[in-house]
Protein backbone atom coordinates (compact mmCIF):
# COMPACT_ATOMS: atom_id res chain seq x y z
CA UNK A 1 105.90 161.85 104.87
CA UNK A 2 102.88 162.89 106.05
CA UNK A 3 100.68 165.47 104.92
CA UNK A 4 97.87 166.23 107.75
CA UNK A 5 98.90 169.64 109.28
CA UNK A 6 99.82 170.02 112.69
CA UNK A 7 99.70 173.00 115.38
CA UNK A 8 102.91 174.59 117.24
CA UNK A 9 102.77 171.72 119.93
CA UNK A 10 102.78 169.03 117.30
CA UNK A 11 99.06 167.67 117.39
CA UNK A 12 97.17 166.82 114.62
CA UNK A 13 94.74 169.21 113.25
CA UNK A 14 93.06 166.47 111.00
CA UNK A 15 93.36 168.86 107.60
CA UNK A 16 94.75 167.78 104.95
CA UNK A 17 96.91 170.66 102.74
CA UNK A 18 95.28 171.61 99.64
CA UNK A 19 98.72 172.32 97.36
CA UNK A 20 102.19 170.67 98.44
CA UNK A 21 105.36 171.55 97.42
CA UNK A 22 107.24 169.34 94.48
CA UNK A 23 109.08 167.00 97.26
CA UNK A 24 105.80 166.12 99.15
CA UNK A 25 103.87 165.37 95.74
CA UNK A 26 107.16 163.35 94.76
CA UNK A 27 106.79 161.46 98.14
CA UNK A 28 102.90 160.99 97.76
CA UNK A 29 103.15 159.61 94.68
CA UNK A 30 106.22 157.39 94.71
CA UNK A 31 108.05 159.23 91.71
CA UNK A 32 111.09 160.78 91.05
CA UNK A 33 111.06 164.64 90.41
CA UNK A 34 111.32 164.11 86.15
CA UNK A 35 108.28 161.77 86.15
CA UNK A 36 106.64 164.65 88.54
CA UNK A 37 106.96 167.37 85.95
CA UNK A 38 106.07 165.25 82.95
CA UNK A 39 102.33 164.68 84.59
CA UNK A 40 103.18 168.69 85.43
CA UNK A 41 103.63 169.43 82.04
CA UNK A 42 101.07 167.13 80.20
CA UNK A 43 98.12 168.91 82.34
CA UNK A 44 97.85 165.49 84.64
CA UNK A 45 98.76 166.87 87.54
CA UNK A 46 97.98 170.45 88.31
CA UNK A 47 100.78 172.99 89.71
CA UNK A 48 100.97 176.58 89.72
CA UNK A 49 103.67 179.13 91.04
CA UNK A 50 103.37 181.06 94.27
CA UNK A 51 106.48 183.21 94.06
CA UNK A 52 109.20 181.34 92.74
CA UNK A 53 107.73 178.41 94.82
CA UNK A 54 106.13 175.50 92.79
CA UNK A 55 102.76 174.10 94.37
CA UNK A 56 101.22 171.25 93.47
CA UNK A 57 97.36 170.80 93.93
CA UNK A 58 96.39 167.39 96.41
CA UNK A 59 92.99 166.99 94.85
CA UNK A 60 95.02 166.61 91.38
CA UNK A 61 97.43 164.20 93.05
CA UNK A 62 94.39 162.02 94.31
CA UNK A 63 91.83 162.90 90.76
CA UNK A 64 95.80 160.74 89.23
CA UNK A 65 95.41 157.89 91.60
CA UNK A 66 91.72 157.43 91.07
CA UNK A 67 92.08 157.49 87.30
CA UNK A 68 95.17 154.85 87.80
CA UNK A 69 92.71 152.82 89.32
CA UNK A 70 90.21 152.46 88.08
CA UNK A 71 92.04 152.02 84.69
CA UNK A 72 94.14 149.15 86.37
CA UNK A 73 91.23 146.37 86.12
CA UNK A 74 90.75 146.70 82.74
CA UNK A 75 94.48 146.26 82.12
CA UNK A 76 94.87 142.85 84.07
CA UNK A 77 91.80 141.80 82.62
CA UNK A 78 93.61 142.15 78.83
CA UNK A 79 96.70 140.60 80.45
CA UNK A 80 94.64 137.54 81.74
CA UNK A 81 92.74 137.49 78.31
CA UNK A 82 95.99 137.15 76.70
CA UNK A 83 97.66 134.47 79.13
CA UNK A 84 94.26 132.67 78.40
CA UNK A 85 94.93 132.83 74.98
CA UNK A 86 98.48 131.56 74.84
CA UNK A 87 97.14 128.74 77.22
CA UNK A 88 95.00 127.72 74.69
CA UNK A 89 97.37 128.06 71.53
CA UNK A 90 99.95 125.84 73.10
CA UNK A 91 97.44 123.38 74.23
């Protein structure tokens, strides 16, 4: 799905939305609509109502990816540390 707006004949008008609905966050973050409203509901993501119409900040959906990130080397770097480990017990 993509999230640049367009005009009336279709062409790109290069902006980016600043809140998207729950489907289009859903979409840009590869979850499924429970997993959306637990990062709702913990304060991860930031939503608010506009009616009875949910809308979901973009700059929160992107703040989530940056924090998933940049928290992603440290991870793999306690998984190798581990593997290294085990290499080195069974050896």
């Amino acid at each position: 799905m993509n999230t640049i707006q367009r005009d009336v004949t279709g062409k790109s008008l290069g902006v980016e939305p600043l809140v998207v609905r729950p489907n289009q966050a859903m979409h840009m973050l590869d979850c499924d609509r429970a997993y959306l409203y637990e990062l709702i509901n913990s304060g991860e993501i930031e939503s608010y109502l506009d009616g009875a119409a949910r809308k979901i900040t973009v700059t929160s959906i992107h703040a989530r990816i940056e924090r998933k990130v940049r928290e992603a080397p440290a991870k793999s770097q306690t998984g190798r540390k581990l593997r290294e480990a085990r290499q080195q017990t069974a050896a």
